[in-house]
Protein backbone atom coordinates (compact mmCIF):
# COMPACT_ATOMS: atom_id res chain seq x y z
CA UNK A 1 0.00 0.00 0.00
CA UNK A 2 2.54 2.36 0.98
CA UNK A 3 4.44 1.18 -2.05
CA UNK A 4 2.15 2.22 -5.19
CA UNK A 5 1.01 5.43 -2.71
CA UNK A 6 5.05 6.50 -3.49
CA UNK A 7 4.44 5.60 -6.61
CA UNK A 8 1.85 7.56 -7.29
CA UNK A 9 2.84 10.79 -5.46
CA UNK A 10 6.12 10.30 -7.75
CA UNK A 11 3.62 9.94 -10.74
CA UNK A 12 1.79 13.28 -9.54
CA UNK A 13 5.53 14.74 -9.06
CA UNK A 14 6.55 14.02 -12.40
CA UNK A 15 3.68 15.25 -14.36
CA UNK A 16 4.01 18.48 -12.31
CA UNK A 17 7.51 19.33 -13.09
CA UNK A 18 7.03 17.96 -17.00
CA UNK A 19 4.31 20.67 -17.04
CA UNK A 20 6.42 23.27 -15.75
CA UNK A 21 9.12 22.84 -18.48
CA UNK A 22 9.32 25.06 -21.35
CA UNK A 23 7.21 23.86 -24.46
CA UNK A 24 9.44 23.98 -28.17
CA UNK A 25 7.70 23.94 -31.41
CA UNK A 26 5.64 20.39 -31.01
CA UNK A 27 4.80 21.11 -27.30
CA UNK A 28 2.78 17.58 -27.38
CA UNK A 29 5.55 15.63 -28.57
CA UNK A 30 7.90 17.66 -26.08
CA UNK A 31 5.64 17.20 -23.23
CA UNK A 32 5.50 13.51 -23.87
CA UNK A 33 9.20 13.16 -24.31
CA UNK A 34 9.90 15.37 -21.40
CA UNK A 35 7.22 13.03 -19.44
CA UNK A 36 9.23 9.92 -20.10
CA UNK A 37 12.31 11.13 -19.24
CA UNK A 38 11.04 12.24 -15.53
CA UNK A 39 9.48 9.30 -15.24
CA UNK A 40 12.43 7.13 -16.33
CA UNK A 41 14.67 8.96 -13.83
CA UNK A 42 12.90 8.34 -11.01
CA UNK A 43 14.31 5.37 -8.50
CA UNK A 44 11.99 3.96 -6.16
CA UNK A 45 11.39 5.28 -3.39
CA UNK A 46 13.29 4.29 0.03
CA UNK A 47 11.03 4.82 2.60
CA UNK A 48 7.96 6.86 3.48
CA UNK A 49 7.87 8.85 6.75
CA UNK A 50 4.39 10.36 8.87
CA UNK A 51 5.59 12.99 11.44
CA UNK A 52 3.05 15.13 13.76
CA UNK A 53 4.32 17.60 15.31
CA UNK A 54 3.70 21.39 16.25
CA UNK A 55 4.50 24.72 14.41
CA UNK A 56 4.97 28.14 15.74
CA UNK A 57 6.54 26.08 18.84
CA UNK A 58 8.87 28.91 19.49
CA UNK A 59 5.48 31.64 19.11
CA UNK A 60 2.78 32.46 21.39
CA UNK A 61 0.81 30.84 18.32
CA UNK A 62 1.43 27.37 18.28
CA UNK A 63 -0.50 25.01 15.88
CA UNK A 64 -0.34 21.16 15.00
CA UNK A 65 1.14 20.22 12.16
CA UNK A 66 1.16 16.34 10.39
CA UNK A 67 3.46 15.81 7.52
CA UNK A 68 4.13 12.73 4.64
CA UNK A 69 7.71 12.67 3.43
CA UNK A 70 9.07 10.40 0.43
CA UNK A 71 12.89 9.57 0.63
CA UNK A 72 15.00 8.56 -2.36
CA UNK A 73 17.96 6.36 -2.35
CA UNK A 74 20.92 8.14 -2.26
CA UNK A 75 22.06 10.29 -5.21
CA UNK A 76 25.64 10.74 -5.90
CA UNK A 77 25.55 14.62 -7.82
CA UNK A 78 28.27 15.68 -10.12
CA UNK A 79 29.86 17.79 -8.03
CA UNK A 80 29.23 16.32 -4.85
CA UNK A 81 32.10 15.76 -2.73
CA UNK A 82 33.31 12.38 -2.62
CA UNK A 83 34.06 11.89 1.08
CA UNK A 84 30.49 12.93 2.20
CA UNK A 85 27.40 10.73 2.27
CA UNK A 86 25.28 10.62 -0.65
CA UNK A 87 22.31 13.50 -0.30
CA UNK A 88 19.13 11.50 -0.21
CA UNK A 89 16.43 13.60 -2.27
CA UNK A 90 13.08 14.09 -0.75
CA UNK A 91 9.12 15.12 -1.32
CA UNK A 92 6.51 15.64 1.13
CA UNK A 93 3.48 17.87 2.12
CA UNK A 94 3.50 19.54 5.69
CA UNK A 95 -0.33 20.72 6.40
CA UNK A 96 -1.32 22.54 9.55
CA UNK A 97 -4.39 22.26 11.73
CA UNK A 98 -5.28 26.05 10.79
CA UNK A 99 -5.73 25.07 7.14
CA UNK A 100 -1.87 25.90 6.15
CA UNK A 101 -0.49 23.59 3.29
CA UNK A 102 3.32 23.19 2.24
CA UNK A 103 4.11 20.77 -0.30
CA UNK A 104 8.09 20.90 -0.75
CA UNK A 105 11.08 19.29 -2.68
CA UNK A 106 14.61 18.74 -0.84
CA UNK A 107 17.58 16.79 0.20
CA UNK A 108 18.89 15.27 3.44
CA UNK A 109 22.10 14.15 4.32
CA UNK A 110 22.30 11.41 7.04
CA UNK A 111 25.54 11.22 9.13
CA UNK A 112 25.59 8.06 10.88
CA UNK A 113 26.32 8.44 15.04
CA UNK A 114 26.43 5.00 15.75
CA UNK A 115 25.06 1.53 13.90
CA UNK A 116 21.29 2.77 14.98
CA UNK A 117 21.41 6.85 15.16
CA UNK A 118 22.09 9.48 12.25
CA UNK A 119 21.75 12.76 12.32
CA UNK A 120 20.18 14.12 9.08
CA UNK A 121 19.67 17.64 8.77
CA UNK A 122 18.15 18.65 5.26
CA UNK A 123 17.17 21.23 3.04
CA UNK A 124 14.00 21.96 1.00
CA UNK A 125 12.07 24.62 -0.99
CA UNK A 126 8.31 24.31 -1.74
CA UNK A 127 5.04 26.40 -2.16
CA UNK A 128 3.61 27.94 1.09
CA UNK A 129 -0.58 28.42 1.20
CA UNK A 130 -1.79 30.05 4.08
CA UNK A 131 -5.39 29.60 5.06
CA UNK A 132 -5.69 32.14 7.53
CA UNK A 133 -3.60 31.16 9.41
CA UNK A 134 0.64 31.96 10.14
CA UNK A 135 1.33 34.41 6.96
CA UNK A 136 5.64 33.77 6.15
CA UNK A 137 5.59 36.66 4.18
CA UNK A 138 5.72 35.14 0.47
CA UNK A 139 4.59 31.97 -1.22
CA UNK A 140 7.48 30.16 -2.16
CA UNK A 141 9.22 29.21 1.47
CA UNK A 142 12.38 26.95 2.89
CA UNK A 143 12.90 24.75 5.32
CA UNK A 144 15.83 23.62 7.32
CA UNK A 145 15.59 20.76 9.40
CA UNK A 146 18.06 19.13 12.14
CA UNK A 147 16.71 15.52 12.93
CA UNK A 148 18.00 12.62 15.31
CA UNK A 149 16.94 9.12 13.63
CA UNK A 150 16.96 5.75 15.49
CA UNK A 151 16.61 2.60 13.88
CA UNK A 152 14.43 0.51 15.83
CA UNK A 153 14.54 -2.29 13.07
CA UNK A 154 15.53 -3.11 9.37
CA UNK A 155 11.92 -1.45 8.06
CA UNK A 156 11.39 0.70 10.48
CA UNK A 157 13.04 4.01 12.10
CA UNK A 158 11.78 7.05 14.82
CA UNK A 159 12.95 10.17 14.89
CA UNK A 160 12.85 13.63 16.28
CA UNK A 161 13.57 16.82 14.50
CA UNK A 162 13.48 20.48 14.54
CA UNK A 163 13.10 22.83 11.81
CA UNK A 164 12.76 26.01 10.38
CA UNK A 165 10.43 27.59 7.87
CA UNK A 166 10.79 30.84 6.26
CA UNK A 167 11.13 32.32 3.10
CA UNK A 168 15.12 33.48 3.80
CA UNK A 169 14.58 37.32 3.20
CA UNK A 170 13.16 36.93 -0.51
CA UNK A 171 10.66 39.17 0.61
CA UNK A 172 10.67 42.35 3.28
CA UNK A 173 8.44 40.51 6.17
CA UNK A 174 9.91 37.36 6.88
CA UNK A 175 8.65 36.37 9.86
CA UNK A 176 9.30 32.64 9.62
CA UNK A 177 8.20 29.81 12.09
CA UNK A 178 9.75 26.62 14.29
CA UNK A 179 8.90 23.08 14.26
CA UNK A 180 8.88 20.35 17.00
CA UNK A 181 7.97 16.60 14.88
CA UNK A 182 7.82 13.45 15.56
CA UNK A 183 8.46 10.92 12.46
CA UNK A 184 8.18 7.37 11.95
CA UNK A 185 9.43 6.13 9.19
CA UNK A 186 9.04 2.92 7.27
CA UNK A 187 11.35 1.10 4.64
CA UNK A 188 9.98 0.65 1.37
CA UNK A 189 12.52 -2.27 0.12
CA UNK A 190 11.79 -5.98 1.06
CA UNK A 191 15.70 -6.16 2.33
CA UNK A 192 14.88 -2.91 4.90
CA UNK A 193 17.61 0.19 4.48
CA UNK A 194 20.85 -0.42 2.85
CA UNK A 195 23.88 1.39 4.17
CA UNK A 196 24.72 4.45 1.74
């Protein structure tokens, strides 16, 4: 189940960015093409993670927050340096209990502590709708997130992280928030997670 649920948020992913590239002079056969390629690219996914949490944790405001986070196998990028861990590319959608929706795109690097603890902190950009609730100032936001992970088994890991979400000064009110999360996380390979 959580499997093809990947799979089809990847699907949805795809499709979005294919319709976001630039059209040339047979835009259907160029959509298509682009379509496949995205599609082609994508690795399955590692695991899928549920966190709940609060926002505004570090405000007088504080909300609840749940959020559903893809991870992708490790990615070595072309000019990636060799002697640190592969970045592990990432999609999920943070929504708060005043309405507030954040899907995003990102990386995270995890830096092993021992054989069951990492920390991962990780970056991501995504669109920020406010329903009346928190305004950050601008629609497109980022987050920065510090996490400590424990593996309590081969499909299956906890952990506890703290972020930040703002929109880093694009705009004149930035006003950004704080995160407190829970996350479980569960491996979405038969064999559980492979070392990077």
């Amino acid at each position: 189940m959580f499997r093809r649920a990947a799979r089809s948020f990847g699907l949805a992913l795809a499709l979005l960015l294919a319709a976001a590239l630039p059209l040339a002079a047979d835009p259907a056969d160029r959509a298509l093409g682009s379509i496949e390629r995205i599609l082609n690219t994508l690795p399955e996914p590692e695991s899928i993670g549920l966190s709940l949490g609060g926002t505004g944790v570090l405000d007088d405001a504080a909300r609840g927050e749940a959020t559903w986070e893809i991870q992708f196998p490790g990615r070595r990028f072309a000019r990636w340096p060799r002697n640190w861990p592969a970045p592990h590319p990432l999609a999920g959608v943070l929504a708060t209990t005043d309405g507030s929706i954040y899907p995003y795109l990102g990386l995270a690097v995890r830096l092993p502590l021992s054989p069951r603890f990492w920390f991962t902190p990780s970056l991501a950009a995504g669109a920020y709708v406010h329903a009346g609730g928190f305004d950050l100032g601008a629609p497109i936001e980022f987050r920065s997130r510090a996490e400590v992970v424990y593996q309590l088994s081969a499909q299956s890991r906890i952990g506890l992280s703290f972020g930040h979400l703002s929109n880093s000064g694009i705009t004149r009110r930035n006003p950004g928030t704080e995160s407190l999360s829970l996350t479980f996380y569960s491996s979405l390979r038969a064999g559980g997670w492979r070392p990077d």
